[in-house]
PDB file of N, CA and C in Angstrom:
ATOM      1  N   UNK A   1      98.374  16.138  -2.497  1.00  0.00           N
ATOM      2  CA  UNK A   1      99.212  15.028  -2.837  1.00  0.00           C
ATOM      3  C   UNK A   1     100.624  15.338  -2.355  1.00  0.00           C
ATOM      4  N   UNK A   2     101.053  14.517  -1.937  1.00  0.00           N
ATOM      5  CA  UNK A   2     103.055  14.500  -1.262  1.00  0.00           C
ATOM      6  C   UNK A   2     103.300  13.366  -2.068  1.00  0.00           C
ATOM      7  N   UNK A   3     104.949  13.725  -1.950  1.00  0.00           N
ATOM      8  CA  UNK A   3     105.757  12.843  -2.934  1.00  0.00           C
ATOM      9  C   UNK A   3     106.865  12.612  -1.012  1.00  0.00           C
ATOM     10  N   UNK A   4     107.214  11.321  -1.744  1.00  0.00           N
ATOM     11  CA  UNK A   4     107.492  10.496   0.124  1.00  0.00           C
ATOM     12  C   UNK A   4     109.049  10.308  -0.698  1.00  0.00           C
ATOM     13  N   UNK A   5     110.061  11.085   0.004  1.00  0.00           N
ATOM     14  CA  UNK A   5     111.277  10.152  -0.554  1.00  0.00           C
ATOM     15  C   UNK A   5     112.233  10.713  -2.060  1.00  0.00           C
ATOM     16  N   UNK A   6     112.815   9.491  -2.547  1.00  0.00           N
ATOM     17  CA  UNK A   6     113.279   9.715  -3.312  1.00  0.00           C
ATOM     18  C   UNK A   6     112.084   8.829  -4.517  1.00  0.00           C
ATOM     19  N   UNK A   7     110.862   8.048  -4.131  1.00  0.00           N
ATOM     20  CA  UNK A   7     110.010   7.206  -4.800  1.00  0.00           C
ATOM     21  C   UNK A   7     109.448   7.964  -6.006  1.00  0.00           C
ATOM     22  N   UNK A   8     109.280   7.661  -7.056  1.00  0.00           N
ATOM     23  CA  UNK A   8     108.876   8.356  -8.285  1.00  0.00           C
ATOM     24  C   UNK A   8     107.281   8.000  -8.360  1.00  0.00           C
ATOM     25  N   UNK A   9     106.296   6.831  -7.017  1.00  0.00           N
ATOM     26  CA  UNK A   9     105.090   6.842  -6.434  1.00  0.00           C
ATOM     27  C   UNK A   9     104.489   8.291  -6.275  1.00  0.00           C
ATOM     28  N   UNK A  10     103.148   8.669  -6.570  1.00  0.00           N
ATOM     29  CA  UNK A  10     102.489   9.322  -5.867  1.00  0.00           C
ATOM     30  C   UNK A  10     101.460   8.710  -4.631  1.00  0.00           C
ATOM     31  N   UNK A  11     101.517   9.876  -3.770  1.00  0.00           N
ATOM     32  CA  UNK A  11     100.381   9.552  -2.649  1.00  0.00           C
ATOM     33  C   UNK A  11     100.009  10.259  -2.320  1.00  0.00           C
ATOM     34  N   UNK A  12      98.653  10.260  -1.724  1.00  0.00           N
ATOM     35  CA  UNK A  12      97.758  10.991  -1.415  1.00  0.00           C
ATOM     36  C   UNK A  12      97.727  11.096   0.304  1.00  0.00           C
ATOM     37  N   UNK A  13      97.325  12.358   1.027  1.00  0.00           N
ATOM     38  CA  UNK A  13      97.831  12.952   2.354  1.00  0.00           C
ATOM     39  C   UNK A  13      97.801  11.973   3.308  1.00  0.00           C
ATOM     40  N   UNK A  14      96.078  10.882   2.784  1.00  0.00           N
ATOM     41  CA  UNK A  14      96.420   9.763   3.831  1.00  0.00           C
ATOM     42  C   UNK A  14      97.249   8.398   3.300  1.00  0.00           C
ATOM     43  N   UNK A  15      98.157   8.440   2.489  1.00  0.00           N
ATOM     44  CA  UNK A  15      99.006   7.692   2.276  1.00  0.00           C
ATOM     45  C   UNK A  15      98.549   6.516   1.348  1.00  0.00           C
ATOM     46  N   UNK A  16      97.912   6.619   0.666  1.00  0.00           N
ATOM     47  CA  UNK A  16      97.115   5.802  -0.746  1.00  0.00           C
ATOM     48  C   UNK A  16      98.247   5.666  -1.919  1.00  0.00           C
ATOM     49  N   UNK A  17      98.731   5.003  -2.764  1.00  0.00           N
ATOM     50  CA  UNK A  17      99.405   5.251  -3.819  1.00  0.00           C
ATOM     51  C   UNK A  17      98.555   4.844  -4.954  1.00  0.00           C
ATOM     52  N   UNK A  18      98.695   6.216  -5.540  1.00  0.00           N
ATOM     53  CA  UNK A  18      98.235   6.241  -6.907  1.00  0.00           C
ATOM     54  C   UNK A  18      98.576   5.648  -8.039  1.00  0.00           C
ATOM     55  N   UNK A  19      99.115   5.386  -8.006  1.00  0.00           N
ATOM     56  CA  UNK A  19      99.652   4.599  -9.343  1.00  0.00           C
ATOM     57  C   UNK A  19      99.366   2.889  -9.018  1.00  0.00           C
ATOM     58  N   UNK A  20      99.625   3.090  -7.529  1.00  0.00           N
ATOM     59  CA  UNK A  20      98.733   1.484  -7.648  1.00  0.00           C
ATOM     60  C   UNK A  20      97.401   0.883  -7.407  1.00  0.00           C
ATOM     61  N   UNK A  21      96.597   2.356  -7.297  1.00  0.00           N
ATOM     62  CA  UNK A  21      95.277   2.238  -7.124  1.00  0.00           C
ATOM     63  C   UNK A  21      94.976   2.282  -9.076  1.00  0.00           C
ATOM     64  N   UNK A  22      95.092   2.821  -9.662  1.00  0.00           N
ATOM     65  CA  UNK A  22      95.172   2.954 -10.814  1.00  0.00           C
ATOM     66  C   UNK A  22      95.535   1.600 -11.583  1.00  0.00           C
ATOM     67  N   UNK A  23      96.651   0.876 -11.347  1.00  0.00           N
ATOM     68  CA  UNK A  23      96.454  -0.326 -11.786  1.00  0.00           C
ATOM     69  C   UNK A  23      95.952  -1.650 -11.641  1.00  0.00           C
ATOM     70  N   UNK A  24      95.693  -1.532 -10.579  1.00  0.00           N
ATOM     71  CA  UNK A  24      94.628  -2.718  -9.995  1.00  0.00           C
ATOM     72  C   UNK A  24      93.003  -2.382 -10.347  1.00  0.00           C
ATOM     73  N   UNK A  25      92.985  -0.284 -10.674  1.00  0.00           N
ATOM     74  CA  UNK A  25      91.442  -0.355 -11.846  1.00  0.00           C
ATOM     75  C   UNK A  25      91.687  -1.003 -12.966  1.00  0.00           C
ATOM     76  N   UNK A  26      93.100  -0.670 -13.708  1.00  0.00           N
ATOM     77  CA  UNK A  26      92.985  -1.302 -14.911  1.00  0.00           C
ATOM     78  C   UNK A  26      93.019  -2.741 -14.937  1.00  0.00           C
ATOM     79  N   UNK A  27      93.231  -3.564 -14.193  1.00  0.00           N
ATOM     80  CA  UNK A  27      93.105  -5.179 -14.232  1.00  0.00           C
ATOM     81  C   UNK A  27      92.025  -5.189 -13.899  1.00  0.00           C
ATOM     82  N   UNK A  28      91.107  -4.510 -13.411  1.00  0.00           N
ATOM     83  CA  UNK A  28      89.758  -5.262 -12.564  1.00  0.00           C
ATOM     84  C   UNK A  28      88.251  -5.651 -13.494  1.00  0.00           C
ATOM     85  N   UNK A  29      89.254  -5.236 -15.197  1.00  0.00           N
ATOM     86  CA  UNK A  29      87.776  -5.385 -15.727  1.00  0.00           C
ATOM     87  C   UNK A  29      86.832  -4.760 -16.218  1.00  0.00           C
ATOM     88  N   UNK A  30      85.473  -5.240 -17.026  1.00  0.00           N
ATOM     89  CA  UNK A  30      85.048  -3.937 -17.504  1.00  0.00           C
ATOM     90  C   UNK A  30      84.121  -2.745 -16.169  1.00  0.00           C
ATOM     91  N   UNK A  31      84.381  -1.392 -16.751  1.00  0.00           N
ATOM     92  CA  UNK A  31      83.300  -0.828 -15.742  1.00  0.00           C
ATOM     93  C   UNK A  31      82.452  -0.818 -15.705  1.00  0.00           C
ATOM     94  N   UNK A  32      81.563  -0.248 -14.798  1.00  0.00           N
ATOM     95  CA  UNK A  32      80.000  -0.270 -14.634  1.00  0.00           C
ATOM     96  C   UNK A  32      79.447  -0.104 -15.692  1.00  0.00           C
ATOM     97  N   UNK A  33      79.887   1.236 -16.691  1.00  0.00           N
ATOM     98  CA  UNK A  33      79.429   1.762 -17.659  1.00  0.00           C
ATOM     99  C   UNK A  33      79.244   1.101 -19.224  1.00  0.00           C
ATOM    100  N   UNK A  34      80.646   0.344 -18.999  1.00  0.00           N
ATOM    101  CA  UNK A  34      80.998  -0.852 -20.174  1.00  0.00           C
ATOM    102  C   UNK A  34      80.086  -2.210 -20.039  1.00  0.00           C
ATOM    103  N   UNK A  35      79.813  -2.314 -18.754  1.00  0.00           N
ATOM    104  CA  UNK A  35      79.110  -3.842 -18.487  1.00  0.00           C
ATOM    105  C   UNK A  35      77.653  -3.403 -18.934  1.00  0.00           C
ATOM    106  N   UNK A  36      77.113  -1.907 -18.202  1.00  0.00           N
ATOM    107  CA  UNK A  36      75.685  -1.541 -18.965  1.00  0.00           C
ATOM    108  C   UNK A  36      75.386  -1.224 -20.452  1.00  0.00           C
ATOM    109  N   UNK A  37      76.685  -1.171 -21.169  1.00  0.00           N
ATOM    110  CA  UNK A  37      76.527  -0.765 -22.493  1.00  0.00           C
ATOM    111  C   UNK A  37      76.538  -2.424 -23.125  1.00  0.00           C
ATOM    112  N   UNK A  38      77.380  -3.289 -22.452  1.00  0.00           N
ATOM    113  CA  UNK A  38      77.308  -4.881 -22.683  1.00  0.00           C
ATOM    114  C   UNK A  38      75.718  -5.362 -23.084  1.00  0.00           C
ATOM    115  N   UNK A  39      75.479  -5.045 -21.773  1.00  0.00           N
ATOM    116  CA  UNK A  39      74.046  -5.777 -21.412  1.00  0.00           C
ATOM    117  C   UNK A  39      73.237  -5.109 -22.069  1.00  0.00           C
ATOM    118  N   UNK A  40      72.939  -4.184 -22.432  1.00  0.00           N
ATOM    119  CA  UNK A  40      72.128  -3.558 -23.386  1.00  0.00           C
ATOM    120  C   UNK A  40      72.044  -3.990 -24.535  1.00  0.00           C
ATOM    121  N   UNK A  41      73.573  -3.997 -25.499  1.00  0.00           N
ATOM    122  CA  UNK A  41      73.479  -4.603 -26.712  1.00  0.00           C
ATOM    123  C   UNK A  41      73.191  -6.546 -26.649  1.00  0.00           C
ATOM    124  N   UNK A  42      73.469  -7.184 -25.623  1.00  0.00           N
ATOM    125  CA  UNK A  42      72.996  -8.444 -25.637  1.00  0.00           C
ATOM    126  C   UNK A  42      71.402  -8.671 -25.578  1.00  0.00           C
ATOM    127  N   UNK A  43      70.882  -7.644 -24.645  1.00  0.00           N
ATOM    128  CA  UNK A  43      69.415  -7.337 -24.691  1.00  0.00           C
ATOM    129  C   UNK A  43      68.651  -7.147 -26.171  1.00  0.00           C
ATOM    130  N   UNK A  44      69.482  -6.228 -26.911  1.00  0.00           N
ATOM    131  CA  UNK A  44      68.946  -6.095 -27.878  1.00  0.00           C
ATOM    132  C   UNK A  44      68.959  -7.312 -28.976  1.00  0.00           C
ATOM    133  N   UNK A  45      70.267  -8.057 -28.881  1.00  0.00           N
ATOM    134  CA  UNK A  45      69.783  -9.270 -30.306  1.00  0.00           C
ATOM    135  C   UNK A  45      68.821 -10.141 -29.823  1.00  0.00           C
ATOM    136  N   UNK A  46      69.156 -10.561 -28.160  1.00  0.00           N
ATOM    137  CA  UNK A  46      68.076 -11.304 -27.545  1.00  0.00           C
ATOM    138  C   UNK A  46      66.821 -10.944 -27.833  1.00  0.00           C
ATOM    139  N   UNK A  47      66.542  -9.877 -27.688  1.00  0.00           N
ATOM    140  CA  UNK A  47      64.986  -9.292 -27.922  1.00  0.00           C
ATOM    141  C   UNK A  47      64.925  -9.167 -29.800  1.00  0.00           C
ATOM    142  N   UNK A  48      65.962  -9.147 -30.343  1.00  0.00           N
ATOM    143  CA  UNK A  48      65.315  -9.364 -32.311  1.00  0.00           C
ATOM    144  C   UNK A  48      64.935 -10.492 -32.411  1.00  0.00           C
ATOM    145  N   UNK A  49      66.205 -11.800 -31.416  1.00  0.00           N
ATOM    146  CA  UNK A  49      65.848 -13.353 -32.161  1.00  0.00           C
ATOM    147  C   UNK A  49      64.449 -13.635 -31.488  1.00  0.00           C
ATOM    148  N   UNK A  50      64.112 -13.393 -30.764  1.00  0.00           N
ATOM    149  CA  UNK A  50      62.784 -13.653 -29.999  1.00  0.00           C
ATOM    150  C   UNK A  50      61.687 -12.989 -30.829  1.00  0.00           C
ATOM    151  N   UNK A  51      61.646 -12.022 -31.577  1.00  0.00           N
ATOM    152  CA  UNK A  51      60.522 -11.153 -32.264  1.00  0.00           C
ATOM    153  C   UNK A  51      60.699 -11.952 -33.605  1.00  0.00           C
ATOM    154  N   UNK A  52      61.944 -12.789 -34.200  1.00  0.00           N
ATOM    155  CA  UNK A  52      61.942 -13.531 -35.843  1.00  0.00           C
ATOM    156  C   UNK A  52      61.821 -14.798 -35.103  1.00  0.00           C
ATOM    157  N   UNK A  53      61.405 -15.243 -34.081  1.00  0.00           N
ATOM    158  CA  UNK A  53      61.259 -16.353 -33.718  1.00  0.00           C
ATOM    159  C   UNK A  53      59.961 -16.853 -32.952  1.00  0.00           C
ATOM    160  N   UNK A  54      59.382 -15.982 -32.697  1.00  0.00           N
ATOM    161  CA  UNK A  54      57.940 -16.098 -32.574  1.00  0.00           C
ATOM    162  C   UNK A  54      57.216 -16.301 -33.294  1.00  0.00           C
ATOM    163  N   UNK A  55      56.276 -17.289 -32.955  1.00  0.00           N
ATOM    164  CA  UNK A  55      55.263 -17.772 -34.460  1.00  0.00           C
ATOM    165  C   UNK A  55      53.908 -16.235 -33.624  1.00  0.00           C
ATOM    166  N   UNK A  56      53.787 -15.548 -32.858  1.00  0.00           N
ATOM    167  CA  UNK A  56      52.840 -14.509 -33.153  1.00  0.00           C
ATOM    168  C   UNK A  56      53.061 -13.397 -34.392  1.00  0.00           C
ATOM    169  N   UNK A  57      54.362 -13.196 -33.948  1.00  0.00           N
ATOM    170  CA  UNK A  57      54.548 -12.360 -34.779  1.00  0.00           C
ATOM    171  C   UNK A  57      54.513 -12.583 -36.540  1.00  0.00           C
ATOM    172  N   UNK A  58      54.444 -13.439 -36.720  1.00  0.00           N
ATOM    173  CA  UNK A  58      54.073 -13.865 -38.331  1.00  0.00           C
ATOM    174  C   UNK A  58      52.556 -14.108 -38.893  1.00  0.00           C
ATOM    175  N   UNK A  59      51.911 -13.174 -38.192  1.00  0.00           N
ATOM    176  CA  UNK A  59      50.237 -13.287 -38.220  1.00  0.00           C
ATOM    177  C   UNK A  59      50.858 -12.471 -39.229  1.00  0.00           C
TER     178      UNK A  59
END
């Protein structure tokens, strides 16, 4: 990492700035990891109301 200047920016050797790669992650939303932990728990009530909402399952 080099510091360019008098800029209080970091960058990286091929000239990337960090701090604004970093905030355009934080606007971009949830991550991969957050969207699979999403979809999982939506999976799961989906799949309860479907099991109290089935007339098989009340044999």
């Amino acid at each position: 990492m080099i510091l360019l200047g008098n800029s209080q920016d970091k960058f990286t050797i091929v000239g990337t700035n960090i701090d604004e790669v970093k905030r355009q992650n934080a606007d971009s939303g949830m991550t991969y990891n957050e969207l699979n932990e999403w979809f999982a728990k939506k999976m799961e009530i989906e799949s309860m109301t479907f099991k109290s909402t089935n007339p098989e399952n009340k044999k």
